[in-house]
PDB file of N, CA and C in Angstrom:
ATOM      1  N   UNK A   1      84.952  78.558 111.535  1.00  0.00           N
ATOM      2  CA  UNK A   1      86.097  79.423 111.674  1.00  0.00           C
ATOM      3  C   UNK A   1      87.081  78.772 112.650  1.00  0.00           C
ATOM      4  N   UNK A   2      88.814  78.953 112.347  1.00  0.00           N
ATOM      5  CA  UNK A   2      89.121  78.326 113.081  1.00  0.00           C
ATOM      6  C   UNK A   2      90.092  79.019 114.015  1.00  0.00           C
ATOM      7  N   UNK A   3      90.397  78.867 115.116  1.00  0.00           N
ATOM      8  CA  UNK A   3      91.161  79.985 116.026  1.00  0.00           C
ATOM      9  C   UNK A   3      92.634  80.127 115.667  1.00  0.00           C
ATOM     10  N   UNK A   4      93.024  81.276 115.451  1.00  0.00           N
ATOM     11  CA  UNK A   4      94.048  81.638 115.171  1.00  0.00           C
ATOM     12  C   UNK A   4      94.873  81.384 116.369  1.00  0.00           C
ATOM     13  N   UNK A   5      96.591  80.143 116.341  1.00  0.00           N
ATOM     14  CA  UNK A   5      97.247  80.447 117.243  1.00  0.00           C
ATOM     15  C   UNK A   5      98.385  81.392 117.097  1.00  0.00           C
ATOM     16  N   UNK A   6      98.220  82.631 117.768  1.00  0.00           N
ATOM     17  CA  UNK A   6      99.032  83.935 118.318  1.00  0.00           C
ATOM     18  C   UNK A   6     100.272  83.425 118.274  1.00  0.00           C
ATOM     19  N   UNK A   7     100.712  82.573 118.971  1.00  0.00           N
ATOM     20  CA  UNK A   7     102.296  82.378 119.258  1.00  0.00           C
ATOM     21  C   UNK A   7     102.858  81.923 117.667  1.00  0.00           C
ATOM     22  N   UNK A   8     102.467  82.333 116.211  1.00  0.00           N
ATOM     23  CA  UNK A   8     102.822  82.246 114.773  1.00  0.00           C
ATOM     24  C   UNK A   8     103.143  83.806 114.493  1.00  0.00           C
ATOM     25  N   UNK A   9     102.537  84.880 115.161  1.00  0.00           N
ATOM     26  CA  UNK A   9     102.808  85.948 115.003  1.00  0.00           C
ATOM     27  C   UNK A   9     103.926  86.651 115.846  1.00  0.00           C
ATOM     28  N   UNK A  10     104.729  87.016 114.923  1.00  0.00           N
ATOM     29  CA  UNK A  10     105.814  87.604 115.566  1.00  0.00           C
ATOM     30  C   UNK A  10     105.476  89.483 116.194  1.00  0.00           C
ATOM     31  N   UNK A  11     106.196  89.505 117.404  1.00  0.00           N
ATOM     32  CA  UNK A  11     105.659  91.285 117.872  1.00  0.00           C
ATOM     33  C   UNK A  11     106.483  91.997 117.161  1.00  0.00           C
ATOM     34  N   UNK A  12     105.819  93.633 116.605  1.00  0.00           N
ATOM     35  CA  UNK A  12     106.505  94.207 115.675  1.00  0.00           C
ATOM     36  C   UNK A  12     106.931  94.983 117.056  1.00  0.00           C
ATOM     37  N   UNK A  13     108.465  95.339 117.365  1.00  0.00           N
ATOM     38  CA  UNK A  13     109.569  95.826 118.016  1.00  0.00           C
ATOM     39  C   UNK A  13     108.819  97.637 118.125  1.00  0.00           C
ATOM     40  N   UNK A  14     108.587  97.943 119.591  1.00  0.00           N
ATOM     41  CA  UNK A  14     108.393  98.860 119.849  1.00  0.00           C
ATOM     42  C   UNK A  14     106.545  99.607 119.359  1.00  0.00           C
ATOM     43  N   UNK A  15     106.141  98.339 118.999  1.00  0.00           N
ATOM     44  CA  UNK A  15     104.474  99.001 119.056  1.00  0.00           C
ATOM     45  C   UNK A  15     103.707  98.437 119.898  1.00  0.00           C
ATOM     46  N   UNK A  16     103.411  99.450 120.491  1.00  0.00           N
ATOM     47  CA  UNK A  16     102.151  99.336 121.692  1.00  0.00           C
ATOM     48  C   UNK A  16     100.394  99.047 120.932  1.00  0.00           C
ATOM     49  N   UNK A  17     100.311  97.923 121.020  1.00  0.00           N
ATOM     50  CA  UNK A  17      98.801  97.527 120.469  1.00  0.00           C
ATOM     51  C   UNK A  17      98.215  97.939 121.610  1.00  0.00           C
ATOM     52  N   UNK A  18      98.020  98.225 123.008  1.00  0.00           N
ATOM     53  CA  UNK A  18      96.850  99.115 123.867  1.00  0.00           C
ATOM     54  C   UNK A  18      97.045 100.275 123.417  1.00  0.00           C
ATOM     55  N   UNK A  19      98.078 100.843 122.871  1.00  0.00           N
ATOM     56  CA  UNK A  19      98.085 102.138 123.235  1.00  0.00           C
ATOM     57  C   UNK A  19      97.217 103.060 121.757  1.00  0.00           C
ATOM     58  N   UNK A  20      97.605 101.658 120.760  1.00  0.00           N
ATOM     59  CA  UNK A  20      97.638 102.254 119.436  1.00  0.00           C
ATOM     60  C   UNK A  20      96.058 101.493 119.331  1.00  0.00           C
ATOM     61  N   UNK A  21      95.331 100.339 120.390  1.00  0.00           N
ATOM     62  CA  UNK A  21      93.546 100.908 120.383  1.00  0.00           C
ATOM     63  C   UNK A  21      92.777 101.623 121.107  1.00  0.00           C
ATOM     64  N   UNK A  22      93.480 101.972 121.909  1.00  0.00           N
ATOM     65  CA  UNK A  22      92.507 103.078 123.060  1.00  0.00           C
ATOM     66  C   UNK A  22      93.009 104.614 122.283  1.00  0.00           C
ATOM     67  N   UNK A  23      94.132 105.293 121.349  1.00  0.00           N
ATOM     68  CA  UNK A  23      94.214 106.130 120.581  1.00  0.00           C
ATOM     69  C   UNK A  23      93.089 106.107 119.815  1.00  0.00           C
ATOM     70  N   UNK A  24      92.871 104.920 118.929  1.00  0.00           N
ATOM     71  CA  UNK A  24      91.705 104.681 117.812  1.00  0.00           C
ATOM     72  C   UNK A  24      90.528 104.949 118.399  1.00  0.00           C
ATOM     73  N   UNK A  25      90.109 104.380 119.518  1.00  0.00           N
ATOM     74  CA  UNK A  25      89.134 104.021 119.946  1.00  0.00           C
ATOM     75  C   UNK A  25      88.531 105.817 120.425  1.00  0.00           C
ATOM     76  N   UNK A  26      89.331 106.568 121.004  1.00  0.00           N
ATOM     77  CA  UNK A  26      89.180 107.987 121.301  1.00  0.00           C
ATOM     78  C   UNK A  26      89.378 108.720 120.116  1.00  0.00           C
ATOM     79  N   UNK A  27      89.688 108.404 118.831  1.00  0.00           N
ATOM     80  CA  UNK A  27      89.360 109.203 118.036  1.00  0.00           C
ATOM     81  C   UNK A  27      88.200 109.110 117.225  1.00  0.00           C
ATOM     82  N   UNK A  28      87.867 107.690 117.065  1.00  0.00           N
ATOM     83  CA  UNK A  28      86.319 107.158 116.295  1.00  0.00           C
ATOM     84  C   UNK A  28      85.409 108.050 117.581  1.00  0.00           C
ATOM     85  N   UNK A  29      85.674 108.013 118.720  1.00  0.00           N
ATOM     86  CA  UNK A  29      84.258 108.958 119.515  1.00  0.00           C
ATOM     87  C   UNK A  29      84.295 110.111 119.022  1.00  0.00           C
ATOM     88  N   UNK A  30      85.592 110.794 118.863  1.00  0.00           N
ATOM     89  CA  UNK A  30      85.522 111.894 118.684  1.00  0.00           C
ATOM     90  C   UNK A  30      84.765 112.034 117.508  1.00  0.00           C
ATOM     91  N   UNK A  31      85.158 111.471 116.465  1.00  0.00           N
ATOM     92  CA  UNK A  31      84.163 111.574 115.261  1.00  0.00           C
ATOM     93  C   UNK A  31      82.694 111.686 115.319  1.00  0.00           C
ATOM     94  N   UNK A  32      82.738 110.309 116.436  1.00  0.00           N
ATOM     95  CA  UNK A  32      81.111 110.690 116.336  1.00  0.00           C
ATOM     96  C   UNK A  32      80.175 110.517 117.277  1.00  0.00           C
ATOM     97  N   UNK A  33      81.266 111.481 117.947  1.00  0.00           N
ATOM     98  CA  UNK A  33      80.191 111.628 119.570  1.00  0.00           C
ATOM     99  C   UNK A  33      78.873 112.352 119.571  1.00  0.00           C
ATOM    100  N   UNK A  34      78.553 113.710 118.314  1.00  0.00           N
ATOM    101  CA  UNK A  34      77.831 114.471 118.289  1.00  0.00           C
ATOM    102  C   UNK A  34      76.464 113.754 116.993  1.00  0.00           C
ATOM    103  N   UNK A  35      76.827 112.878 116.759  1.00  0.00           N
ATOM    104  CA  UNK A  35      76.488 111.902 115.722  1.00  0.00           C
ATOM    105  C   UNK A  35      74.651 111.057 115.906  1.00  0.00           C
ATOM    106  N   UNK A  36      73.905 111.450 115.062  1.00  0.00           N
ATOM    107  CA  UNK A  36      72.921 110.617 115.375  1.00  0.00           C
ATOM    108  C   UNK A  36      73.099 109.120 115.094  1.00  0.00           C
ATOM    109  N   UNK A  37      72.391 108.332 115.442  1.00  0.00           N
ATOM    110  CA  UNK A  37      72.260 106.904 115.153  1.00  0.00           C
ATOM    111  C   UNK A  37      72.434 106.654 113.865  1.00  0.00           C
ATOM    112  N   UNK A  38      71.440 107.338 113.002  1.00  0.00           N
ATOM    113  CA  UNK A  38      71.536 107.178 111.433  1.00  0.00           C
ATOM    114  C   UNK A  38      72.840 107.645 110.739  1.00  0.00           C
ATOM    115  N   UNK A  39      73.088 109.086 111.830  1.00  0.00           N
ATOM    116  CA  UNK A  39      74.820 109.117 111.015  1.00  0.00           C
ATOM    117  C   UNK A  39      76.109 108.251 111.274  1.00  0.00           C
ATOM    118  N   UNK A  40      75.894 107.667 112.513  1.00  0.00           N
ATOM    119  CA  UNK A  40      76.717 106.933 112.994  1.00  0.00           C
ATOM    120  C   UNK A  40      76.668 105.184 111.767  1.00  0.00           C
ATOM    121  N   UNK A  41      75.466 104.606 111.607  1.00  0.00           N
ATOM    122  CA  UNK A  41      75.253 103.695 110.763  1.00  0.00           C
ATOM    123  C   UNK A  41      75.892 104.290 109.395  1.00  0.00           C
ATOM    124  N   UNK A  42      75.454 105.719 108.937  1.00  0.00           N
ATOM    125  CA  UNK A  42      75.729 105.815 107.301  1.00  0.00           C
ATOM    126  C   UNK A  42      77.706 105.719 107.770  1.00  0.00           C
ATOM    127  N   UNK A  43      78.088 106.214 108.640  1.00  0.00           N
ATOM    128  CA  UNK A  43      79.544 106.720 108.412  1.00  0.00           C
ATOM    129  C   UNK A  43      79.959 104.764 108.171  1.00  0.00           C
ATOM    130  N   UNK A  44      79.633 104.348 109.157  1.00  0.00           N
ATOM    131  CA  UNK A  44      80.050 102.383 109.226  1.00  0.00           C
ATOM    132  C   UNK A  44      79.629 102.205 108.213  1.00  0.00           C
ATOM    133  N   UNK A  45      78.279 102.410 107.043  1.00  0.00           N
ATOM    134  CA  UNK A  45      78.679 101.785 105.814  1.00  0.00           C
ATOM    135  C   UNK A  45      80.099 102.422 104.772  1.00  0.00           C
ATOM    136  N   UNK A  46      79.873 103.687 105.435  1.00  0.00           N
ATOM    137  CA  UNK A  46      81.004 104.244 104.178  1.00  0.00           C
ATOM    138  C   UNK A  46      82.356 103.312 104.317  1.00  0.00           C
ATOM    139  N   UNK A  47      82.455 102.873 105.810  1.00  0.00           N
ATOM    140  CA  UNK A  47      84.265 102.704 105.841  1.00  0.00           C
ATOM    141  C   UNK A  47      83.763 101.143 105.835  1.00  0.00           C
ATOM    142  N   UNK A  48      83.022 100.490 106.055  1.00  0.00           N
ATOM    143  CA  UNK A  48      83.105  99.386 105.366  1.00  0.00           C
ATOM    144  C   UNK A  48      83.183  99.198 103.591  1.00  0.00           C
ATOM    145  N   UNK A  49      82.376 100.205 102.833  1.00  0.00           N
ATOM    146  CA  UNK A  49      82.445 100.347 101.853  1.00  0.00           C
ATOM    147  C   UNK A  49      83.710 100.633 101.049  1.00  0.00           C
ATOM    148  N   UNK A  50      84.636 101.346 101.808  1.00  0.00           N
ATOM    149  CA  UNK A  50      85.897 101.981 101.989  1.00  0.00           C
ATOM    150  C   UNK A  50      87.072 100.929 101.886  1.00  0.00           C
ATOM    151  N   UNK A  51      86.781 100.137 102.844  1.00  0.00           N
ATOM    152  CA  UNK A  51      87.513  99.052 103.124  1.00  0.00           C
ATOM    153  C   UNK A  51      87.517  97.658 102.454  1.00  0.00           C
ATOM    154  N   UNK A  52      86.186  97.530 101.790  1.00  0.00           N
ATOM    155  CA  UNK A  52      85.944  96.413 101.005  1.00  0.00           C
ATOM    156  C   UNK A  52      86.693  96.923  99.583  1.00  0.00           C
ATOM    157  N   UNK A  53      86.717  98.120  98.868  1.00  0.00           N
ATOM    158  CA  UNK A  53      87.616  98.210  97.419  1.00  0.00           C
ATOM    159  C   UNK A  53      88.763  98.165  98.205  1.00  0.00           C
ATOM    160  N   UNK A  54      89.129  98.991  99.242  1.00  0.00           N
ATOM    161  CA  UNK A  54      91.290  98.649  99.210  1.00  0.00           C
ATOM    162  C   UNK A  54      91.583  97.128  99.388  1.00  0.00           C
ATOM    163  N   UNK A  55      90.556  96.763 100.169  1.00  0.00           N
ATOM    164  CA  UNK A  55      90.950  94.937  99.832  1.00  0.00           C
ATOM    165  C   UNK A  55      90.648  94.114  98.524  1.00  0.00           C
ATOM    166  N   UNK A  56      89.651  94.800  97.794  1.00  0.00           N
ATOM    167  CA  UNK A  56      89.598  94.086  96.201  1.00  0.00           C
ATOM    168  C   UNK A  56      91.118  94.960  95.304  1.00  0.00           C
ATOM    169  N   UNK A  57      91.327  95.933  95.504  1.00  0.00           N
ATOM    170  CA  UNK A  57      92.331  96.482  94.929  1.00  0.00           C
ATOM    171  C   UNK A  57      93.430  95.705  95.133  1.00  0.00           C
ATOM    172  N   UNK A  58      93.497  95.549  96.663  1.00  0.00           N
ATOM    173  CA  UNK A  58      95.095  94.580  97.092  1.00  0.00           C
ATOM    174  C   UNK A  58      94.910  93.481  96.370  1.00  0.00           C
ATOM    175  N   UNK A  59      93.797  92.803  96.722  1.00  0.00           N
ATOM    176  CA  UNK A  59      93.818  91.262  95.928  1.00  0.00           C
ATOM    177  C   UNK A  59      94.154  91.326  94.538  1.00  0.00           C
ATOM    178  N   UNK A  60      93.897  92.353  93.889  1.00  0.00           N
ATOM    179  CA  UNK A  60      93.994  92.137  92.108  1.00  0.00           C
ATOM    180  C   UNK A  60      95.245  92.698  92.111  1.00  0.00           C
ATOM    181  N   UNK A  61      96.106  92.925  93.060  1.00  0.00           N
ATOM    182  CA  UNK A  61      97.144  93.791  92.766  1.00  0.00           C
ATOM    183  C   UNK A  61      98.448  92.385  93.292  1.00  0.00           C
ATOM    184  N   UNK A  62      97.615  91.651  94.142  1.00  0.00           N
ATOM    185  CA  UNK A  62      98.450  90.619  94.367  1.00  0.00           C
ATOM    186  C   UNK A  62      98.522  89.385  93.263  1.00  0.00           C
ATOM    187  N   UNK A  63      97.116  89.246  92.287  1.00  0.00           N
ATOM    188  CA  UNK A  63      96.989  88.207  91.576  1.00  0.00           C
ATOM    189  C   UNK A  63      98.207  88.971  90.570  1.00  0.00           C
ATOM    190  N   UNK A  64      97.928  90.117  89.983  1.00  0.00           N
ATOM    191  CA  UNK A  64      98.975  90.372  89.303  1.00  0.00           C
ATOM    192  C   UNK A  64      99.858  90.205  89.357  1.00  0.00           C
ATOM    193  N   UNK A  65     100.700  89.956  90.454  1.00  0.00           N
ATOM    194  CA  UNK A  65     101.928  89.868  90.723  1.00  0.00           C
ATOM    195  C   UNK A  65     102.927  91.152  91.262  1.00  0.00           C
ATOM    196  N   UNK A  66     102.113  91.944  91.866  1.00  0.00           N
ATOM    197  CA  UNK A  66     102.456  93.294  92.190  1.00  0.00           C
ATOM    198  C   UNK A  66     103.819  93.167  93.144  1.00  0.00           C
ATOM    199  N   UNK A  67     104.889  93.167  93.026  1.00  0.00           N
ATOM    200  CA  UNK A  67     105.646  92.452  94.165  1.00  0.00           C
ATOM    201  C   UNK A  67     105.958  93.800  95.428  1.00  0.00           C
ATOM    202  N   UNK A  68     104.965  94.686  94.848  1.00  0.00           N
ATOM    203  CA  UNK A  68     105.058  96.127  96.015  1.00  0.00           C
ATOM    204  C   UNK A  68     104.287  95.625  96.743  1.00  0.00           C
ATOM    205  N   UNK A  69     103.438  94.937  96.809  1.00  0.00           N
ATOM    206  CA  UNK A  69     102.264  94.902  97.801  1.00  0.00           C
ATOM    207  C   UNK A  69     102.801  93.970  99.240  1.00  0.00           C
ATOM    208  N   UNK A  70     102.719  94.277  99.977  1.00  0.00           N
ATOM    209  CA  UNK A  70     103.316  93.666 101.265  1.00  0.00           C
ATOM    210  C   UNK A  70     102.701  92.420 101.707  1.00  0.00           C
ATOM    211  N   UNK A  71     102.455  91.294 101.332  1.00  0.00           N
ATOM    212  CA  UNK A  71     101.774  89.971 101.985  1.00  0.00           C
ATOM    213  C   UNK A  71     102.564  89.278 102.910  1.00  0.00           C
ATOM    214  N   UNK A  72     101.036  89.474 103.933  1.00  0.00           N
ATOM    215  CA  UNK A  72     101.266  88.939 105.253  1.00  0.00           C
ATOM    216  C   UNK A  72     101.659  87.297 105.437  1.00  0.00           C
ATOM    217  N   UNK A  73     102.440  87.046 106.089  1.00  0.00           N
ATOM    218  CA  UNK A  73     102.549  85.435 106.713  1.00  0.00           C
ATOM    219  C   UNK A  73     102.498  85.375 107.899  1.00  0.00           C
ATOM    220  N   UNK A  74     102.057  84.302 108.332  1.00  0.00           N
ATOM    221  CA  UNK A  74     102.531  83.861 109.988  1.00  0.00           C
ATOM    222  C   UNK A  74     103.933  82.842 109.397  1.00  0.00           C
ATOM    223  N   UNK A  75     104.441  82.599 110.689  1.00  0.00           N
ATOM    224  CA  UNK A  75     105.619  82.433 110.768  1.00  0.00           C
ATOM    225  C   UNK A  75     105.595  80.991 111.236  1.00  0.00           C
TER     226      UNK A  75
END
């Protein structure tokens, strides 16, 4: 793997990345603060599961030629 250099990414104007992971980060507890171990594992397969079709969806939506789909560049 090879390290991504940061200074290719441009900052999107007016978003707070601490603010917008310590938000995330206090709402995933909230989810599953009351949560056993086993529910806490089943919920991480679901949203990995979750997350693996919207990225096969994007990809086939990009081979198509979908020109809605937003693809990322560094700069």
């Amino acid at each position: 793997m090879t390290q991504l250099d940061m200074s290719k990414f441009k900052p999107i104007p007016g978003f707070d990345s601490l603010k917008w992971k310590q938000e995330r980060q206090a709402k995933i507890y909230e989810e599953t603060k009351n949560m056993t171990p086993e529910q806490r594992r089943e919920r991480l397969r679901q949203v990995v599961e979750r997350d693996e079709q919207r990225r096969a969806e994007r990809e086939r939506r990009i081979a198509a030629g979908d020109p809605t789909v937003p693809v990322f560049t560094m700069q």
